[in-house]
Protein backbone atom coordinates (compact mmCIF):
# COMPACT_ATOMS: atom_id res chain seq x y z
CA UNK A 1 19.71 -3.52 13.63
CA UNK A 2 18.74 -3.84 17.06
CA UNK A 3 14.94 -2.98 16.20
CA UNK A 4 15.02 -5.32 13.35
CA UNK A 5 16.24 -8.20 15.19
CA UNK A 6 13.27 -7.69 17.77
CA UNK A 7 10.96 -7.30 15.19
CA UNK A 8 12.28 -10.95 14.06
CA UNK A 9 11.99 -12.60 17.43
CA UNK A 10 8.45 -11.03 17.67
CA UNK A 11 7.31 -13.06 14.83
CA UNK A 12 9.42 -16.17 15.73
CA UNK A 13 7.83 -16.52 19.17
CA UNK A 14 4.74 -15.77 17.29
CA UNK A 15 5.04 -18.43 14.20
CA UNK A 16 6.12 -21.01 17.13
CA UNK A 17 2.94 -20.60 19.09
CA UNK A 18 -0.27 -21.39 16.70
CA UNK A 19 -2.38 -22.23 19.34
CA UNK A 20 -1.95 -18.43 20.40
CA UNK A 21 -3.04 -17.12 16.99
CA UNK A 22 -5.71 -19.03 16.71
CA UNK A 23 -7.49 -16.62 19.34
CA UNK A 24 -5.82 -13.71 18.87
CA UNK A 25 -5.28 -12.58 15.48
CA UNK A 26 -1.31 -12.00 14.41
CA UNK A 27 -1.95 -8.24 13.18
CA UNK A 28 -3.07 -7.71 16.98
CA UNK A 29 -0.21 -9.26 18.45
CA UNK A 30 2.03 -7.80 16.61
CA UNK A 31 0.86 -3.93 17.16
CA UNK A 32 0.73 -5.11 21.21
CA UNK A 33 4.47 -6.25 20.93
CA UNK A 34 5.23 -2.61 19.29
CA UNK A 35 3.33 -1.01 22.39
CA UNK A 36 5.94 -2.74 24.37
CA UNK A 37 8.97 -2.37 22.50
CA UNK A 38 8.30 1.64 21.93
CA UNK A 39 7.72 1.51 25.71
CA UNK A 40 10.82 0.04 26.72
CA UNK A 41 12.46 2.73 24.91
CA UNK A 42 10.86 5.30 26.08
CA UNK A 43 11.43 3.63 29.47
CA UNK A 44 15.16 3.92 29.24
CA UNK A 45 15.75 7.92 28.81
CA UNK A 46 11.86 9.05 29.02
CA UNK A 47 12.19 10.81 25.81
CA UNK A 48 11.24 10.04 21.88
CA UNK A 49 14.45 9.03 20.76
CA UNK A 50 13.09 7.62 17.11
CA UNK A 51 10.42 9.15 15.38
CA UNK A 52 8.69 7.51 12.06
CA UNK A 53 9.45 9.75 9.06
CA UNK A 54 8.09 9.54 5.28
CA UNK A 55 11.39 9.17 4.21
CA UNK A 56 11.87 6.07 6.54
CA UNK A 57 9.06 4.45 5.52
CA UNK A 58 8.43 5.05 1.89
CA UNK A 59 12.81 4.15 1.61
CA UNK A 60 13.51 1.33 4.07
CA UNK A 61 9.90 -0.05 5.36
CA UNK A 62 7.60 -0.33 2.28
CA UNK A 63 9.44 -1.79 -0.63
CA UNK A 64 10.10 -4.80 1.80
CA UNK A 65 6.59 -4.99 2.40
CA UNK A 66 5.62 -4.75 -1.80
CA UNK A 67 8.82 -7.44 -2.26
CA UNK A 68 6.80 -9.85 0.27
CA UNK A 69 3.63 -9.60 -1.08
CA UNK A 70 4.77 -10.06 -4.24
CA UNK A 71 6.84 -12.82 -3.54
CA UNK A 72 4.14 -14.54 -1.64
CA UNK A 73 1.38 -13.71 -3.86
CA UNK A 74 -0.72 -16.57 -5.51
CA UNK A 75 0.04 -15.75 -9.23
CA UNK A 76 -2.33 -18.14 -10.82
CA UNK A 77 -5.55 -17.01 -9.02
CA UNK A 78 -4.22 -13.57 -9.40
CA UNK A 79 -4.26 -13.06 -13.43
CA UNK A 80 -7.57 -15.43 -13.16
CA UNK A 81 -9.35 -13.23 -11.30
CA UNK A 82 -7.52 -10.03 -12.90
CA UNK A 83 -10.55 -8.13 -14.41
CA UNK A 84 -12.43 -8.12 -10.87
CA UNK A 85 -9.22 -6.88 -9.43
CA UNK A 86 -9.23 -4.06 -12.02
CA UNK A 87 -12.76 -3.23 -11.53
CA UNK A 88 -12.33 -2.82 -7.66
CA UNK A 89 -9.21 -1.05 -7.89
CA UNK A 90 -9.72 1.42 -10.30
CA UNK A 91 -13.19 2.05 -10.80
CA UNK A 92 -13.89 1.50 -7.02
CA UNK A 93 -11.28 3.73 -6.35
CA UNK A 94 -12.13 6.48 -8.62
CA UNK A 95 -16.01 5.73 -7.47
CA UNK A 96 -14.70 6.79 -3.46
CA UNK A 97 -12.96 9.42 -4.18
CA UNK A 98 -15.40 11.15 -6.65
CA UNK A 99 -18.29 10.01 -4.08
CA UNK A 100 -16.42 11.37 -0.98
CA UNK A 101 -15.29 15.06 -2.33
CA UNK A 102 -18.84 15.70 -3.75
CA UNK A 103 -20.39 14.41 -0.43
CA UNK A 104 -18.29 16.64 1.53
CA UNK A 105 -18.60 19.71 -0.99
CA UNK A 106 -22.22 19.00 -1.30
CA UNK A 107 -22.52 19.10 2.50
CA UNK A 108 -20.38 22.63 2.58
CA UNK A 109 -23.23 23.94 -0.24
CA UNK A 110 -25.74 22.60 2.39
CA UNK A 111 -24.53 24.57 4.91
CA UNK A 112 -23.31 21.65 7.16
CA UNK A 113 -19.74 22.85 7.21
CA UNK A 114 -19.72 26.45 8.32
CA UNK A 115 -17.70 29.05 7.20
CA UNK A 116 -15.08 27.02 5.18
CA UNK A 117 -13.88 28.70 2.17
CA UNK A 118 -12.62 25.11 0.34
CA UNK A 119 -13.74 24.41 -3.40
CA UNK A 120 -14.82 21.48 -5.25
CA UNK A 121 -11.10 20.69 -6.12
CA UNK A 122 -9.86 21.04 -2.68
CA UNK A 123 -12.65 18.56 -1.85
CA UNK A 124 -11.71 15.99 -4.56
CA UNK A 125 -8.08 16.35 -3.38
CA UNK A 126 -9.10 15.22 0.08
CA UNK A 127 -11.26 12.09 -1.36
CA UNK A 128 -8.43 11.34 -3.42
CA UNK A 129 -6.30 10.72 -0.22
CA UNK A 130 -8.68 8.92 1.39
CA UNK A 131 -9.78 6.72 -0.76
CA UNK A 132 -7.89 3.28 -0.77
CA UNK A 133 -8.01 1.56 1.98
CA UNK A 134 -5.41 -1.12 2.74
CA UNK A 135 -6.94 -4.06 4.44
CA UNK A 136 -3.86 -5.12 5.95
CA UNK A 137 -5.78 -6.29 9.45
CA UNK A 138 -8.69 -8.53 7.62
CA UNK A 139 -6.23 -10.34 5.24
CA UNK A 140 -4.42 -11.16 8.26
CA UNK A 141 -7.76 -12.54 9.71
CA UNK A 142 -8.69 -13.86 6.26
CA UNK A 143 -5.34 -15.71 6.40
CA UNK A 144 -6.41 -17.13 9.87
CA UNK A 145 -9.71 -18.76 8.99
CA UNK A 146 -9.03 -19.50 6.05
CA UNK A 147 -11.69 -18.19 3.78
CA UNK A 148 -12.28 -18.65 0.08
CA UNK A 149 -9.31 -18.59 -2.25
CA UNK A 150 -11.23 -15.99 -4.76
CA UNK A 151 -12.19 -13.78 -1.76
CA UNK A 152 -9.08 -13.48 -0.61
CA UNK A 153 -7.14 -13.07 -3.77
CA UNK A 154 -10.15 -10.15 -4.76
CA UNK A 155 -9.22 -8.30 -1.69
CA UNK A 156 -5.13 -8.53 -1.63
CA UNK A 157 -4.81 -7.80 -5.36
CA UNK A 158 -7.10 -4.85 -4.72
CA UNK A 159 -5.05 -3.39 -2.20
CA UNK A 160 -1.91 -3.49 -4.15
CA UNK A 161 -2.92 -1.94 -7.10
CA UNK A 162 -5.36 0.65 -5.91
CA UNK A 163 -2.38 2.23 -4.13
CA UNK A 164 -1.63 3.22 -7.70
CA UNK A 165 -4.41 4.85 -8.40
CA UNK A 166 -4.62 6.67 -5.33
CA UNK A 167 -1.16 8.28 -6.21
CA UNK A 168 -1.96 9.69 -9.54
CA UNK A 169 -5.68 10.74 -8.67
CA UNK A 170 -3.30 12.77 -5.40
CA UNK A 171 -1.68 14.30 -7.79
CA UNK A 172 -3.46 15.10 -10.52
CA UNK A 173 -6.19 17.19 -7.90
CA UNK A 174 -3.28 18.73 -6.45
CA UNK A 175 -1.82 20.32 -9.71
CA UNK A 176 -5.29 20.76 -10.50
CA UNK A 177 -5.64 22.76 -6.74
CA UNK A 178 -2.18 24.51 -7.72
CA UNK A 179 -3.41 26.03 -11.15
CA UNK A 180 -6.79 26.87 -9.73
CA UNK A 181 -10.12 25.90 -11.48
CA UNK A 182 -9.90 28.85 -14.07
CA UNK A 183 -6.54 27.51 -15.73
CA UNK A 184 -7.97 23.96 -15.81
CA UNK A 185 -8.70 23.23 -20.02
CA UNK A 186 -9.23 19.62 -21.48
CA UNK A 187 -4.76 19.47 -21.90
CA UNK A 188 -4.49 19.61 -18.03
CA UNK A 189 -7.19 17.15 -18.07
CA UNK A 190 -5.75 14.55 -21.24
CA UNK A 191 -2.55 15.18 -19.23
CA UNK A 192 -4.08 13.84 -16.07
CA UNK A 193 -5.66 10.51 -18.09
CA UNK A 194 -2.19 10.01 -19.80
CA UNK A 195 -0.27 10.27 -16.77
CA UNK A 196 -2.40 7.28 -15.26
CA UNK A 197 -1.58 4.98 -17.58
CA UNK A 198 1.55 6.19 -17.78
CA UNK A 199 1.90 5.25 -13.70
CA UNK A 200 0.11 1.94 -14.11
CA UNK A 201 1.69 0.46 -17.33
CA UNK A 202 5.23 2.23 -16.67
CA UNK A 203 5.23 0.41 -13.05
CA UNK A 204 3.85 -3.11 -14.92
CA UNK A 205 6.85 -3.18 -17.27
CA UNK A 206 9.35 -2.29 -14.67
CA UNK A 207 7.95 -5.22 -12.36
CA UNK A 208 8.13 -7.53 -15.49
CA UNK A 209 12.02 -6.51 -16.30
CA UNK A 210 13.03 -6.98 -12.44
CA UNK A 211 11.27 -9.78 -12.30
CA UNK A 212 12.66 -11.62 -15.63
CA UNK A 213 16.29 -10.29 -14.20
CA UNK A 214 15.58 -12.10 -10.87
CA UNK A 215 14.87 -15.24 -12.79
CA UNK A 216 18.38 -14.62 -14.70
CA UNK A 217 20.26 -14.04 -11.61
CA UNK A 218 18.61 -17.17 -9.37
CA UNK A 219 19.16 -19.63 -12.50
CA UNK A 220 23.26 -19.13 -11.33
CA UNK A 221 22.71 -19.80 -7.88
CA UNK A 222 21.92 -23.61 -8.22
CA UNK A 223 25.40 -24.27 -5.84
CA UNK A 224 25.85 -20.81 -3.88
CA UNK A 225 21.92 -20.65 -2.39
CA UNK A 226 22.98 -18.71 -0.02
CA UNK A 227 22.93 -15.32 -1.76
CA UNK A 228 19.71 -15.64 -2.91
CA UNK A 229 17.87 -13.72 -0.18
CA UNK A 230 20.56 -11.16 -1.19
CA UNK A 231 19.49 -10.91 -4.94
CA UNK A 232 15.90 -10.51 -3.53
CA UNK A 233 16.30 -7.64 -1.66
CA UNK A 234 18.59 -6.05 -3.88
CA UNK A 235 15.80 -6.22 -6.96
CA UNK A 236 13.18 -5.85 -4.72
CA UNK A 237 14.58 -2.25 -3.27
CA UNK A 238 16.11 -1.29 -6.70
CA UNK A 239 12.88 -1.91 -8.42
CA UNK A 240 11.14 0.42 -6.28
């Protein structure tokens, strides 16, 4: 609670002081007020008392994030500009990570990378983690200055959905990497295809029935506003 409530008077001080922003650019000050919070506690005992695990983030920190972006997120130049946002996210997506794990296994056939004993697979795994990019620093900058609406919206609504992609291109090369190449026939490969669409659509329809369950539950809130921000985190962590 304690860490939360800093976290809040972090971007308080920040949000009251725009002339400050205006040269330095939120996403910095933000990471230079974490430097000094994780240095005050290691200050006070010298040790690591807190340490950032998987579970705490993908369970507490990120389906707040997804909630605010979503909540924030500029629905009408969104669905305008879908098919550009599909293009980037998927077949840019698929484009790195193919590009990356050939490059690299290409490079190991070329003798560049010694005496590594890593196939093509193992390659495509690593591209596959690699690949998406969350531009979480230059939206904050596009934010700052302002920059063209269909820019902006190109970039954001890439970087939410090619998180997607990432995650079932991870897994596919790693059950791929876990049968070995000789087991791999065109099933394990349909099975791959199906299971994108099945993570892409399946996640689509549950964000449309929270979200049409949210507009339920706010249309009885007219005199007791107060729960709303409730309701909004309650959705917003039970849809993820």
């Amino acid at each position: 609670a304690l860490w939360i409530l800093v976290c809040w008077l972090c971007k308080l001080v920040i949000e009251a002081n725009h002339h400050v922003t205006s040269i330095i650019p939120e996403s910095a000050l933000l990471i230079c007020a974490g430097f000094i919070l994780g240095g005050i506690i290691w200050g006070a005992d010298h040790q690591q008392t807190f340490s950032l695990t998987p579970v705490v983030f993908f369970y507490y920190l990120l389906p707040s994030i997804i909630v605010d972006s979503g909540y924030h997120m500029p629905n009408k130049l969104f669905f305008s500009n879908l098919g550009a946002i599909l293009v980037h996210a998927i077949i840019g997506t698929c484009w790195n990570a193919a590009t990356l794990g050939l490059s690299l296994w290409g490079c190991q056939k070329g003798g560049a990378m010694g005496d590594l004993d890593i196939g093509l697979l193992q390659y495509l795994l690593f591209g596959s983690l690699i690949a998406a990019v969350d531009p979480v620093a230059v939206l904050a900058v596009f934010e700052q200055v302002h920059v063209n609406d269909v820019l902006f919206i190109l970039v954001f609504g890439e970087s939410l959905l090619n998180d997607g992609v990432t995650v079932v291109l991870f897994n596919v090369f790693d059950a791929f990497v876990t049968l070995g190449g000789a087991q791999i026939d065109a099933v394990e490969i349909i099975k791959g295809i199906i299971s994108f669409f099945v993570v892409a659509f399946g996640g689509s329809l549950l964000g449309m029935v929270f979200g049409i369950l949210m507009c339920f539950l706010t249309r009885c809130t007219k005199n007791i506003e107060i729960i709303e921000p409730g309701f909004i985190f309650v959705v917003g962590y039970l849809s993820y």
